[in-house]
N, C-alpha and C. Protein backbone atom coordinates (compact mmCIF):
# COMPACT_ATOMS: atom_id res chain seq x y z
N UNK A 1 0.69 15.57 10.79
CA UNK A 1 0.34 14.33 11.44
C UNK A 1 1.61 13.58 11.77
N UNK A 2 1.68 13.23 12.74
CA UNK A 2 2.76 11.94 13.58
C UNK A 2 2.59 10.75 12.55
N UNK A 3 3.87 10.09 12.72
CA UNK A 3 4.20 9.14 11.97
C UNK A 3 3.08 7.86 12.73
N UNK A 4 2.71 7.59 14.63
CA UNK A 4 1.68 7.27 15.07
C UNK A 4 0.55 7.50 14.64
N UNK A 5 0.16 8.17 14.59
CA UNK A 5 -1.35 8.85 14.01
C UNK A 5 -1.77 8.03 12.36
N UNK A 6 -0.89 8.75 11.74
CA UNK A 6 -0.57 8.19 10.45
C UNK A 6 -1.32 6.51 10.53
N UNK A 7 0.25 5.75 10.99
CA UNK A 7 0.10 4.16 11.47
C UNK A 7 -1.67 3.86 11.98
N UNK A 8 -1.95 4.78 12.69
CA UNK A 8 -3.06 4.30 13.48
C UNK A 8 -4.23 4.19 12.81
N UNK A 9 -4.19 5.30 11.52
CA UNK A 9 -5.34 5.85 10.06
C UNK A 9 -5.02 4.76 9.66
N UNK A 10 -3.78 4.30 9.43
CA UNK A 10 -3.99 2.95 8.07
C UNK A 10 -4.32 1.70 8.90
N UNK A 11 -4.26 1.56 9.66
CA UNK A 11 -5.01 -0.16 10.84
C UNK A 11 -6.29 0.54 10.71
N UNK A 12 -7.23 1.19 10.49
CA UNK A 12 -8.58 1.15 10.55
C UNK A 12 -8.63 1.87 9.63
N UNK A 13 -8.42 1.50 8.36
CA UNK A 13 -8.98 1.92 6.96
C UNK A 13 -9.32 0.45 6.39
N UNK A 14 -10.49 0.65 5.66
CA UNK A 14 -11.27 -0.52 5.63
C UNK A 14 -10.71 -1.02 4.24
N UNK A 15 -11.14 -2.48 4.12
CA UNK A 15 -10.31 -3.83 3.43
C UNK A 15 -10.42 -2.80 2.09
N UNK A 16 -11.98 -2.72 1.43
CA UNK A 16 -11.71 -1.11 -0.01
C UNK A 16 -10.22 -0.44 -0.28
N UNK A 17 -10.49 -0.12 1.16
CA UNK A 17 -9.83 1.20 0.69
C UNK A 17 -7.84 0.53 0.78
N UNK A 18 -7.72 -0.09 1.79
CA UNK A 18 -6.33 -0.92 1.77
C UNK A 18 -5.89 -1.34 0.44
N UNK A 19 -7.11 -2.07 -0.52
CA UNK A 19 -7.17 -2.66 -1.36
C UNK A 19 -6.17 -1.45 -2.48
N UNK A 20 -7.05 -0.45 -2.55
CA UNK A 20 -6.86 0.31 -3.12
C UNK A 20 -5.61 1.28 -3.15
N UNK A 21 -5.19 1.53 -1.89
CA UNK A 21 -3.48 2.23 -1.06
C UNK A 21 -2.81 0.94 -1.90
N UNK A 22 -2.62 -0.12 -1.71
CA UNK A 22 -1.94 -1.26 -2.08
C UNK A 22 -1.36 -1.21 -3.99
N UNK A 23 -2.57 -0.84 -4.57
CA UNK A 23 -2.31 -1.06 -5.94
C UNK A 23 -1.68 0.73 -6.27
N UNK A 24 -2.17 1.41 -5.80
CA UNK A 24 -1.35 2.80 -5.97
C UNK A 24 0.20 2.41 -5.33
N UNK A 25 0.44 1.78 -4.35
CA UNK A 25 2.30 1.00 -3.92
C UNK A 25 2.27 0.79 -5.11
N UNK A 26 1.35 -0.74 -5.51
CA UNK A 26 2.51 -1.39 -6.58
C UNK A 26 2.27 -0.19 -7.66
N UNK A 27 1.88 0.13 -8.64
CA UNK A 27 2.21 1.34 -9.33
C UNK A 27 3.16 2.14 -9.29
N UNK A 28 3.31 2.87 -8.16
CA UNK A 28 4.33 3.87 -7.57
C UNK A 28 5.49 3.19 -7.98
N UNK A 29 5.66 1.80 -7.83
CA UNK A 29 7.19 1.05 -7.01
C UNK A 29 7.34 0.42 -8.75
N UNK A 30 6.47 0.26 -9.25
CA UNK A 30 6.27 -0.95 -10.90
C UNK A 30 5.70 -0.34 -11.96
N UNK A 31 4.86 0.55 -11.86
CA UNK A 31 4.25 1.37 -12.80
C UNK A 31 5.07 1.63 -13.78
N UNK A 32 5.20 3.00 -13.27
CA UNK A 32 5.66 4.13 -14.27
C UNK A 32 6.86 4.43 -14.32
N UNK A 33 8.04 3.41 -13.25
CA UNK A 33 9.28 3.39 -14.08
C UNK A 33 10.13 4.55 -13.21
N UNK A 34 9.49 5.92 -12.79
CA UNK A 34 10.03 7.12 -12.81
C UNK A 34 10.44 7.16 -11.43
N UNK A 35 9.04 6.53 -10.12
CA UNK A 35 10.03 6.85 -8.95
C UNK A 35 8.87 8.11 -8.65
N UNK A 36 7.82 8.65 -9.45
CA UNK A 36 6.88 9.84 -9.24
C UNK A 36 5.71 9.57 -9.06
N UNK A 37 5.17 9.88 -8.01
CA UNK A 37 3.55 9.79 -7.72
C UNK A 37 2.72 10.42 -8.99
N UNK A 38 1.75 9.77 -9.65
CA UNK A 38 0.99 10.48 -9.92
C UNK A 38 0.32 11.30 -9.05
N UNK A 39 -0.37 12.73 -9.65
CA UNK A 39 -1.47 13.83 -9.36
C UNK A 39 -2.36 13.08 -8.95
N UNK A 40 -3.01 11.96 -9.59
CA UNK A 40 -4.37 11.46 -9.25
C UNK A 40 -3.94 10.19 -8.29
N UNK A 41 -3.07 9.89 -7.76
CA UNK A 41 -3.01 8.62 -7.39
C UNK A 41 -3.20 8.94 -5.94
N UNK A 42 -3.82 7.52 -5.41
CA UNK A 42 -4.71 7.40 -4.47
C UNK A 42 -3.71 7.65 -3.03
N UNK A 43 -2.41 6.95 -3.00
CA UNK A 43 -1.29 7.61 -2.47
C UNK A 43 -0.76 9.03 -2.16
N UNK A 44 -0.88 9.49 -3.41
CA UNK A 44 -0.47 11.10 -2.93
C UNK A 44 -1.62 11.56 -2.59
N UNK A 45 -2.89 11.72 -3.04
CA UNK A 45 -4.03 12.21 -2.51
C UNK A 45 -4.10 11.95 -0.97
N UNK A 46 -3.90 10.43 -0.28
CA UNK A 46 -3.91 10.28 0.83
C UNK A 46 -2.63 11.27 1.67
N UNK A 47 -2.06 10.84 1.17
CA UNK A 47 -0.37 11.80 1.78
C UNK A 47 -0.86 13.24 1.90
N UNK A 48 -1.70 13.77 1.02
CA UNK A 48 -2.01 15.07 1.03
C UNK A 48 -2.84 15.27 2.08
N UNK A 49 -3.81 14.23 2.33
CA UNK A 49 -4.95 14.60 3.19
C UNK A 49 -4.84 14.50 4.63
N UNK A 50 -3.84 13.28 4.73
CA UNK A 50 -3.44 13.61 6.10
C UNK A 50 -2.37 14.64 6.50
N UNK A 51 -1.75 15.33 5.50
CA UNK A 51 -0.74 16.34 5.73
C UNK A 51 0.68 15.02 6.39
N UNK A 52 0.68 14.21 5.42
CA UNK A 52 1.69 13.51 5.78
C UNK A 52 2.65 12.97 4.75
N UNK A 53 4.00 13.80 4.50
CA UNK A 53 4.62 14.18 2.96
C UNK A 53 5.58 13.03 2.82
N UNK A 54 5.92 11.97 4.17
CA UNK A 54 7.20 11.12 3.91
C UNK A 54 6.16 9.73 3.42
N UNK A 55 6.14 9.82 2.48
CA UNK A 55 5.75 8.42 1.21
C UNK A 55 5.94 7.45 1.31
N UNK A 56 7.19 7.39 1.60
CA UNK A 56 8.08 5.82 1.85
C UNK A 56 7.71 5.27 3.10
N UNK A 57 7.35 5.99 4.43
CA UNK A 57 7.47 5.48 5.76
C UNK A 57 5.42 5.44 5.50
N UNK A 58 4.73 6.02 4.84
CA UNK A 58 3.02 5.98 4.21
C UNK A 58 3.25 4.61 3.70
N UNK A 59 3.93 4.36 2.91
CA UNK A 59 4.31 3.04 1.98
C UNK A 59 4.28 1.97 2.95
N UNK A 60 5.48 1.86 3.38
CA UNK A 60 5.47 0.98 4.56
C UNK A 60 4.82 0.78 5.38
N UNK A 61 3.56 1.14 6.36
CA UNK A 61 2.85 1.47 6.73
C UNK A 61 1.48 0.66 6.38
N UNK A 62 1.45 0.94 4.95
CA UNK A 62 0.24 0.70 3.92
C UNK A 62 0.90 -1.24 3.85
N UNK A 63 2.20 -1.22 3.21
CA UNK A 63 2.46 -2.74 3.07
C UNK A 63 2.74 -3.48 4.10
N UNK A 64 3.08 -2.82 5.25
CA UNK A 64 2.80 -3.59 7.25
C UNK A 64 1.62 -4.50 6.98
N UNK A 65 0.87 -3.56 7.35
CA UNK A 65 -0.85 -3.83 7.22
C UNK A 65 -1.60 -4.81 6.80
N UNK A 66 -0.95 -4.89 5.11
CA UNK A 66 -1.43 -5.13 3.91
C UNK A 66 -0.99 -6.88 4.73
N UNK A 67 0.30 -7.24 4.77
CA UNK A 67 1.20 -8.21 5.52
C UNK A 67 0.17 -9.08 6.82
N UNK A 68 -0.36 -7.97 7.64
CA UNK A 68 -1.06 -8.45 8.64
C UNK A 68 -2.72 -9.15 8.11
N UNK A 69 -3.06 -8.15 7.20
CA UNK A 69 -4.69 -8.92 6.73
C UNK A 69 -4.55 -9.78 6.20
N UNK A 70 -3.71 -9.91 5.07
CA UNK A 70 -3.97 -10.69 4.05
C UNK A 70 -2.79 -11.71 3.71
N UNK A 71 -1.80 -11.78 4.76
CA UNK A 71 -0.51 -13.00 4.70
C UNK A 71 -0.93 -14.55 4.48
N UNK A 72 -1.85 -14.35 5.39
CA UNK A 72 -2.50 -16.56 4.92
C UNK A 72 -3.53 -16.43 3.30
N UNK A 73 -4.06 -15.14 2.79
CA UNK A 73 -3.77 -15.39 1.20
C UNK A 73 -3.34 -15.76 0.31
N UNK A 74 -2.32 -14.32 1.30
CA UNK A 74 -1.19 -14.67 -0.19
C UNK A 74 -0.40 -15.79 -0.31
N UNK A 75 -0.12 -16.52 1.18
CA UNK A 75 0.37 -17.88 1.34
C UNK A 75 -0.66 -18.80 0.27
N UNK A 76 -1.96 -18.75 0.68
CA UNK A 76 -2.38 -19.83 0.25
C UNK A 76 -3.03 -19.74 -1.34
N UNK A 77 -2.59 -18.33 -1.55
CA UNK A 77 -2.45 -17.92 -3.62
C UNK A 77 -0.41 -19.06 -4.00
N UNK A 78 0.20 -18.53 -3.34
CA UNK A 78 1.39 -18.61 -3.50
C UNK A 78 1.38 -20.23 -4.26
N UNK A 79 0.93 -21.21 -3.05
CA UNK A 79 0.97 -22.60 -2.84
C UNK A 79 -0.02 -23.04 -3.99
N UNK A 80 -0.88 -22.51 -4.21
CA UNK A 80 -1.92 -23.12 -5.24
C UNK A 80 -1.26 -22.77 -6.32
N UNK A 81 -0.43 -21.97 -6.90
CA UNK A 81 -0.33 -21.62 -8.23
C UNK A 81 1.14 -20.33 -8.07
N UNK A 82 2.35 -21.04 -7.63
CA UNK A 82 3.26 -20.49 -7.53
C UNK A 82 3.86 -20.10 -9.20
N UNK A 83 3.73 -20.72 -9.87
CA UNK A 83 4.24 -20.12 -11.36
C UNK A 83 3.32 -18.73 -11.95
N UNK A 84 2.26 -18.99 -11.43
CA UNK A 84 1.54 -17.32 -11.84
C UNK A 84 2.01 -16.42 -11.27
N UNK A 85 2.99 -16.69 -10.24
CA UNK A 85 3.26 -15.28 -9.51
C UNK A 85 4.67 -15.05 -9.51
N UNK A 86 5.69 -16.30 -9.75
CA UNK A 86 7.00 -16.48 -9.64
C UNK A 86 7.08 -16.63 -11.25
N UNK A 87 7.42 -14.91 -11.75
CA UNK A 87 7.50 -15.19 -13.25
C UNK A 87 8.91 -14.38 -13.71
C-alpha cells in the first residue's frame, strides 16, 4: 500500500477505531520503554493488514488525524484543567 492510500484508510476510520490507533501511539511512544510494537497491538496488527511496514510515517498519519478531529477538545480539556495534563 502507498503511503496515499494508507493516509486515505486513516481519514475514514471511524472515531472507535482512531480512538483506539491513538492509545496503541501513546503506548508504543510511553508504554513499554523499548521502542517495540507489541504482537497484539492494535498498530502493528493494522500495519500488518494494510501491508504497510513504515510505523512512524502509520504514526503520523494516525496523530495528523487525531489533530484534525479532536484539536478544539483537547484545547478545551487543556483550558479547563491544565494541571491534570501539564504534570
Amino acid at each position: 500500500m502507498t503511503y496515499g492510500e494508507m493516509n486515505n484508510y486513516i481519514t475514514h476510520i471511524s472515531d472507535n477505531d482512531l480512538v483506539a490507533l491513538c492509545k496503541s501511539v501513546y503506548k508504543f511512544k510511553n508504554g513499554n520503554g523499548n521502542g517495540v510494537l507489541e504482537p497484539t497491538s492494535t498498530l502493528k496488527i493494522l500495519s500488518e493488514n494494510l501491508q504497510f511496514h513504515d510505523v512512524r510515517a502509520l504514526e503520523y498519519a494516525i496523530t495528523e488525524e487525531a489533530h484534525k478531529r479532536y484539536g478544539q477538545i483537547v484545547l478545551l480539556l487543556m483550558k479547563d484543567a491544565p494541571a491534570h495534563y501539564l504534570k
